[in-house]
PDB file of N, CA and C in Angstrom:
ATOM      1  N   UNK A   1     -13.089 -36.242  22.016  1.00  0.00           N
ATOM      2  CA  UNK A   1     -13.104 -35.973  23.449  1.00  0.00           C
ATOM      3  C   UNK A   1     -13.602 -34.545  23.666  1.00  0.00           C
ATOM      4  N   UNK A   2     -14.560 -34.519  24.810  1.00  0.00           N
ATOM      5  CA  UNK A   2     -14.819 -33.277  24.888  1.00  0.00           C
ATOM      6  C   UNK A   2     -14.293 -32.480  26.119  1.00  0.00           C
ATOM      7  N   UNK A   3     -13.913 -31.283  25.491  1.00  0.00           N
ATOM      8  CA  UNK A   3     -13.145 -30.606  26.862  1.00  0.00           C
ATOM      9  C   UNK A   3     -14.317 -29.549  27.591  1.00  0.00           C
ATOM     10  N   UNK A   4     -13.874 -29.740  29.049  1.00  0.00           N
ATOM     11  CA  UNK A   4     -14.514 -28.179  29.463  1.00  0.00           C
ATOM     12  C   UNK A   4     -13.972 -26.808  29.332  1.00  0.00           C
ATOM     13  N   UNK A   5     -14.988 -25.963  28.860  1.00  0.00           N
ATOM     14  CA  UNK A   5     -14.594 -24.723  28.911  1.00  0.00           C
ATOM     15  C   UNK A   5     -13.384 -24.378  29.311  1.00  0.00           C
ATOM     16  N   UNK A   6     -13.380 -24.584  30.699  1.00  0.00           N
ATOM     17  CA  UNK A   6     -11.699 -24.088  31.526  1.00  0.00           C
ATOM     18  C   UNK A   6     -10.503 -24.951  30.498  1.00  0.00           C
ATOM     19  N   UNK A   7     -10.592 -25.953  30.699  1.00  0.00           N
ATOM     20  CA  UNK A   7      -9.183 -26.808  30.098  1.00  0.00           C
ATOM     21  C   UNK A   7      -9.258 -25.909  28.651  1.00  0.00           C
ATOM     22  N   UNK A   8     -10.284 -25.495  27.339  1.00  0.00           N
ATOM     23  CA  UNK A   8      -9.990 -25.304  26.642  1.00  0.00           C
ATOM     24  C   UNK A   8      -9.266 -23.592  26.533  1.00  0.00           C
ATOM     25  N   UNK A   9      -9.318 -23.140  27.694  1.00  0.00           N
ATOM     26  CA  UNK A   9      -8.920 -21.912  27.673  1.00  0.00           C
ATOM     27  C   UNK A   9      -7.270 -21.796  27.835  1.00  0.00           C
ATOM     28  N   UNK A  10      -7.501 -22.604  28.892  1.00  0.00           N
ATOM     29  CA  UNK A  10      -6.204 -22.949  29.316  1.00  0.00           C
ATOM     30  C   UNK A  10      -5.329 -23.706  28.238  1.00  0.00           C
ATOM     31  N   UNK A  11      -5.224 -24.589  27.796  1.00  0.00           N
ATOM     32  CA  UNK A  11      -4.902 -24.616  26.243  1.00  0.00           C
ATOM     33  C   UNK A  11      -4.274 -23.704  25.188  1.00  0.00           C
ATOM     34  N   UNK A  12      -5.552 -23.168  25.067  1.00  0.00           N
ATOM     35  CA  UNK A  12      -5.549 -21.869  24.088  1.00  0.00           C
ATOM     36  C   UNK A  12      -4.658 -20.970  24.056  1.00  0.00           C
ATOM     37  N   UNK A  13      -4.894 -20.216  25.896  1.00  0.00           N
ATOM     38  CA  UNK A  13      -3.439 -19.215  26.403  1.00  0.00           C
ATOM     39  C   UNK A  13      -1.996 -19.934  26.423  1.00  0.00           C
ATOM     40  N   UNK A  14      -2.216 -21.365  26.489  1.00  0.00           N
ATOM     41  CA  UNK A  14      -0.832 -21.852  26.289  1.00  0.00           C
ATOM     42  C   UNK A  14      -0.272 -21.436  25.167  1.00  0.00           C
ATOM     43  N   UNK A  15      -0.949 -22.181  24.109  1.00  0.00           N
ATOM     44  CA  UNK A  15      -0.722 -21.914  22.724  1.00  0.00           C
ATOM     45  C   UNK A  15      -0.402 -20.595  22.523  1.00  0.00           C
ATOM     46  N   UNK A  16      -0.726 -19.808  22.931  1.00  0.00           N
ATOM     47  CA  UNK A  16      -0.736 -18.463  22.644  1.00  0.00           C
ATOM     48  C   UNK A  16       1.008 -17.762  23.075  1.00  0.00           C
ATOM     49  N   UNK A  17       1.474 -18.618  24.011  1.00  0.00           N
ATOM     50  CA  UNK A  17       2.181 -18.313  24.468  1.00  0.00           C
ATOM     51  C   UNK A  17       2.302 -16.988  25.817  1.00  0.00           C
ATOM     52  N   UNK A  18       0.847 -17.602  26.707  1.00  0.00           N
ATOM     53  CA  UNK A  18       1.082 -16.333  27.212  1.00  0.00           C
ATOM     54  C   UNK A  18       0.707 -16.900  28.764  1.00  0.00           C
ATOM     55  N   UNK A  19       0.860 -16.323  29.922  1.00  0.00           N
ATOM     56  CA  UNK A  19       1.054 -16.976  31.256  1.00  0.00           C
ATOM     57  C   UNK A  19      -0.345 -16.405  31.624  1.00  0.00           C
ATOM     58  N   UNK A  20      -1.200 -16.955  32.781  1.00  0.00           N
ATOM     59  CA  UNK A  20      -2.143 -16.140  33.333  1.00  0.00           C
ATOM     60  C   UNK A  20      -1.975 -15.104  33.269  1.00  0.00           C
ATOM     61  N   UNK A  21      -0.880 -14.560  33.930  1.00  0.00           N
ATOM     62  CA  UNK A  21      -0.620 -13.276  34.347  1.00  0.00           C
ATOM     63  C   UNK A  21      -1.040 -12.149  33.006  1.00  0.00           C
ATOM     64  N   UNK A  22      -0.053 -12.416  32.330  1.00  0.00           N
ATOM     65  CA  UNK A  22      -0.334 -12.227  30.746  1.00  0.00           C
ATOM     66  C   UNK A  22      -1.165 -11.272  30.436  1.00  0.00           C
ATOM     67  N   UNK A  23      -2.272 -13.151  29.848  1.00  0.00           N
ATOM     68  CA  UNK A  23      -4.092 -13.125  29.971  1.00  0.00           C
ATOM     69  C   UNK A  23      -4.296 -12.194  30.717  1.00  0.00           C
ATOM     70  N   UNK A  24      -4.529 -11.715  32.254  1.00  0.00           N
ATOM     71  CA  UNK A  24      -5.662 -11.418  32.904  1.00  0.00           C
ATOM     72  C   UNK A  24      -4.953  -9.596  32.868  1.00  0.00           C
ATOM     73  N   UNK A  25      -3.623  -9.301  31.988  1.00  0.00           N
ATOM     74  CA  UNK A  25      -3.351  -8.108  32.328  1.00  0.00           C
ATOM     75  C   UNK A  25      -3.967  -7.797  30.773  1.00  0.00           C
ATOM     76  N   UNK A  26      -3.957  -8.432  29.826  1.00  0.00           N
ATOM     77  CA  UNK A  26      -4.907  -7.694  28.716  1.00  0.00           C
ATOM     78  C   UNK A  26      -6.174  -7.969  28.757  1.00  0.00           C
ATOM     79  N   UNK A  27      -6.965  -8.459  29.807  1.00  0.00           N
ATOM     80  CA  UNK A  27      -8.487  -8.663  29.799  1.00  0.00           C
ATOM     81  C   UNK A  27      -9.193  -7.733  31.491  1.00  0.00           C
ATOM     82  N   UNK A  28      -7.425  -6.578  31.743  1.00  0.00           N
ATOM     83  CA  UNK A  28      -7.709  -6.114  32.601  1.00  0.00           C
ATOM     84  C   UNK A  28      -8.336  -6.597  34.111  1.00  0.00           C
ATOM     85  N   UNK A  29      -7.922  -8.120  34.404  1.00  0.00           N
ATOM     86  CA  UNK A  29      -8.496  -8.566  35.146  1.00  0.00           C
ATOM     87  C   UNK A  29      -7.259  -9.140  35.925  1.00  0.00           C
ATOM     88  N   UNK A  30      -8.233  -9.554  37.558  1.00  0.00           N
ATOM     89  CA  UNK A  30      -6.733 -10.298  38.348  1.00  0.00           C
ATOM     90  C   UNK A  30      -6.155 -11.693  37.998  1.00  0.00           C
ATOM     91  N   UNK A  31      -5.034 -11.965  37.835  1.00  0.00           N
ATOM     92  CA  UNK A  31      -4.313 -13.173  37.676  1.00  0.00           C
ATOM     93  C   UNK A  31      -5.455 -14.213  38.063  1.00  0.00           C
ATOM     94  N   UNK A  32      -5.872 -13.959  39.349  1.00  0.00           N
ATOM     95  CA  UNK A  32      -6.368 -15.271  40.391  1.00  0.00           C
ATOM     96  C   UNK A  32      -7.535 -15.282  39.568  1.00  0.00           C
ATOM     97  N   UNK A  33      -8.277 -14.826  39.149  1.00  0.00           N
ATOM     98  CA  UNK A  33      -9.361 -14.667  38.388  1.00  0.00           C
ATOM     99  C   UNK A  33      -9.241 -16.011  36.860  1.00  0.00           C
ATOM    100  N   UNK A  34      -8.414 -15.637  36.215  1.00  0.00           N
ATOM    101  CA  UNK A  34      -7.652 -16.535  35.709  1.00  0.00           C
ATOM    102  C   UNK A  34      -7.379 -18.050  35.461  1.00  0.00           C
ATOM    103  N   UNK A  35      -7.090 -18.154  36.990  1.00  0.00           N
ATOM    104  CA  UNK A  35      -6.720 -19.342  37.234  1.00  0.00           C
ATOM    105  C   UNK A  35      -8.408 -19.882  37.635  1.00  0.00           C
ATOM    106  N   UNK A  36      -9.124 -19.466  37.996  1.00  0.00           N
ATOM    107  CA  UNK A  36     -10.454 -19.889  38.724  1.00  0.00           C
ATOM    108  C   UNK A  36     -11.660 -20.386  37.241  1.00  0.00           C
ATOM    109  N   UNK A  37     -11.302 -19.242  36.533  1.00  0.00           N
ATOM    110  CA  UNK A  37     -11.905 -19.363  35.089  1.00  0.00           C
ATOM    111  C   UNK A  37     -11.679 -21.147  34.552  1.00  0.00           C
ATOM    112  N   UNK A  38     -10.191 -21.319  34.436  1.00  0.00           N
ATOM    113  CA  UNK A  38      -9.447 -22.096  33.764  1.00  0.00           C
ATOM    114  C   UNK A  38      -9.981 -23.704  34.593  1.00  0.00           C
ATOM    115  N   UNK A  39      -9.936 -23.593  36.032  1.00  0.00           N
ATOM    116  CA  UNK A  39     -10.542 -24.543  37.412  1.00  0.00           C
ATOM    117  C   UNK A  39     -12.111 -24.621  37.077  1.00  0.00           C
ATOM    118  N   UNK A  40     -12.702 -23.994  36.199  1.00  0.00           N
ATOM    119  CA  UNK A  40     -14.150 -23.496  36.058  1.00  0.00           C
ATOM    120  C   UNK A  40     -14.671 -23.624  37.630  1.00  0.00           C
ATOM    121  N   UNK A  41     -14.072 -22.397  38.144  1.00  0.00           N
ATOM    122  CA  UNK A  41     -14.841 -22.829  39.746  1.00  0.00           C
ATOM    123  C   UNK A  41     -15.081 -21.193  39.217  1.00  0.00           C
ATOM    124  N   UNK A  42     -15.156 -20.487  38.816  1.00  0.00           N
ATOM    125  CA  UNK A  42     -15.628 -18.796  37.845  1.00  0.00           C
ATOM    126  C   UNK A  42     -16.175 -18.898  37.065  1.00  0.00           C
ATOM    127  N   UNK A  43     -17.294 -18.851  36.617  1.00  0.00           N
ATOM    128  CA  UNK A  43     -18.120 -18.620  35.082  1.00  0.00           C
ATOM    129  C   UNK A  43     -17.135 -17.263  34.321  1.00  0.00           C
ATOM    130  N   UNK A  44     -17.222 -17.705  32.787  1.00  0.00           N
ATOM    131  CA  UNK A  44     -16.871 -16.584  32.209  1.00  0.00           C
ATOM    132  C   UNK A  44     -17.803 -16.126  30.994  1.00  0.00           C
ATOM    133  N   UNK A  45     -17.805 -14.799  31.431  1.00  0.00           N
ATOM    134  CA  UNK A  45     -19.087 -14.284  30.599  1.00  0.00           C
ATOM    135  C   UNK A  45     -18.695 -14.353  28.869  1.00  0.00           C
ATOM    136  N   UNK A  46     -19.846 -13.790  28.182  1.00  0.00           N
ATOM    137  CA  UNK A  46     -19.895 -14.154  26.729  1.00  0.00           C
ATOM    138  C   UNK A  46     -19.223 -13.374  26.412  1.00  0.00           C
ATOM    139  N   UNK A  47     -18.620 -11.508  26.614  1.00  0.00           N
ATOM    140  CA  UNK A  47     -18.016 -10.444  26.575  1.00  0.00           C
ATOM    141  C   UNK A  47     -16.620 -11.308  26.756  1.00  0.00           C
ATOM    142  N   UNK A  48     -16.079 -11.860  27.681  1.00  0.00           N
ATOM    143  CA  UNK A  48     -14.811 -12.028  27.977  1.00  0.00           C
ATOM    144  C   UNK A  48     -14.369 -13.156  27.531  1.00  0.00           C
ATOM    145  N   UNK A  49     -14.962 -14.203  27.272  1.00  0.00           N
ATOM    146  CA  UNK A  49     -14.864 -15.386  26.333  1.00  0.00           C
ATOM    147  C   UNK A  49     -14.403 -14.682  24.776  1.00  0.00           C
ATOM    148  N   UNK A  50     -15.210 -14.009  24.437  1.00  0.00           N
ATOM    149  CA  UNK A  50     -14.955 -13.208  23.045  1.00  0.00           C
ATOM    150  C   UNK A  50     -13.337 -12.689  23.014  1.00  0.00           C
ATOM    151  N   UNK A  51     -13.213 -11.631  24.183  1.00  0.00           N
ATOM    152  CA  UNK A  51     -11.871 -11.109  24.061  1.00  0.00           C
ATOM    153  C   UNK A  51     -10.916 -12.626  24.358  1.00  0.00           C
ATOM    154  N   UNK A  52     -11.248 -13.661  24.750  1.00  0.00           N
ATOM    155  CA  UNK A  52     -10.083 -14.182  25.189  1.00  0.00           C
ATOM    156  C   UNK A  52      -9.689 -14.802  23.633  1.00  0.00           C
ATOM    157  N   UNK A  53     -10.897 -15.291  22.703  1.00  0.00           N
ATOM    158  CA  UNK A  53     -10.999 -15.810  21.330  1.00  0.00           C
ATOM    159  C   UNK A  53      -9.437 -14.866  20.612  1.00  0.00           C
ATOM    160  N   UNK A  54      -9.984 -13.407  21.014  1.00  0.00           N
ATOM    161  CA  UNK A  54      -9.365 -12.477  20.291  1.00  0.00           C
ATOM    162  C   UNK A  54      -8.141 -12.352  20.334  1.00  0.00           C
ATOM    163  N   UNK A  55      -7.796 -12.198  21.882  1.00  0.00           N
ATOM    164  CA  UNK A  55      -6.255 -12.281  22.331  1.00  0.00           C
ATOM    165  C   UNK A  55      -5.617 -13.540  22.026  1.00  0.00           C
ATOM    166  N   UNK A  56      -5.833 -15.138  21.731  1.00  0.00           N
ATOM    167  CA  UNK A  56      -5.098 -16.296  21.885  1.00  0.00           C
ATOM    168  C   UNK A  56      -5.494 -16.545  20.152  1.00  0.00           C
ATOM    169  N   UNK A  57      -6.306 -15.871  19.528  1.00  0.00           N
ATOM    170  CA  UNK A  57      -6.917 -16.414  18.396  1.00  0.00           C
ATOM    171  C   UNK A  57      -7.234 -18.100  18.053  1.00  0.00           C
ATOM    172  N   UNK A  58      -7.586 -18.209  19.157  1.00  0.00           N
ATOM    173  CA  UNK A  58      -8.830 -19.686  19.037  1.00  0.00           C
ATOM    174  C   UNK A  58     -10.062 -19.504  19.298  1.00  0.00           C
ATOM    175  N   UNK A  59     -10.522 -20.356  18.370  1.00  0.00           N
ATOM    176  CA  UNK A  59     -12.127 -20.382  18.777  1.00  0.00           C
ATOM    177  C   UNK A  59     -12.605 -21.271  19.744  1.00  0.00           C
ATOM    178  N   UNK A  60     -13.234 -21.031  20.993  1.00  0.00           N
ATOM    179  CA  UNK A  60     -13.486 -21.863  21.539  1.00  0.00           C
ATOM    180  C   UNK A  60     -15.042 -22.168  21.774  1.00  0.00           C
ATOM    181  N   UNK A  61     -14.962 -23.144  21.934  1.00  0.00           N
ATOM    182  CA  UNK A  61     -16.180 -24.014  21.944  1.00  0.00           C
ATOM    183  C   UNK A  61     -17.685 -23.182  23.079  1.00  0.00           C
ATOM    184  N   UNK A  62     -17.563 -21.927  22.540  1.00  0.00           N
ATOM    185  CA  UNK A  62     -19.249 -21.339  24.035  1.00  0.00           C
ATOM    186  C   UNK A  62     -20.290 -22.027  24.305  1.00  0.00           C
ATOM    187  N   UNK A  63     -20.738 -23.163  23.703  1.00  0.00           N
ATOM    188  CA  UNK A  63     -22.091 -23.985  24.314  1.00  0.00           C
ATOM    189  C   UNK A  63     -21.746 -24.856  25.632  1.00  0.00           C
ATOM    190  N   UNK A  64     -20.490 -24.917  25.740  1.00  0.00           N
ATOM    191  CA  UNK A  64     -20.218 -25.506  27.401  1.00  0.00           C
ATOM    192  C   UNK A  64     -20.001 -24.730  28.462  1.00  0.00           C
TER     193      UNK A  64
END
């Protein structure tokens, strides 16, 4: 099954154990931001995809 981008992020920070809020305070960004990423109604750039890899330590899938 293939996931989109957002669901796999969202995932990921689960796993990670960490809330939006969390996420978007170590990627220096707003919560709502976050949640929009995760909705993919936000593109997320290749820079911040990377840190999110870094912070949840999953790899996620960048060709979607």
């Amino acid at each position: 099954m293939n996931l989109g981008i957002g669901l796999e992020i969202r995932i990921a920070r689960i796993r990670a154990g960490l809330t939006q809020a969390e996420l978007a305070q170590r990627l220096y960004i707003d919560r709502s931001l976050i949640s929009l990423i995760e909705l993919e109604r936000s593109p997320v750039g290749k820079e911040r995809l990377q840190a999110i890899q870094e912070i949840t330590g999953v790899e996620l899938d960048v060709a979607k």
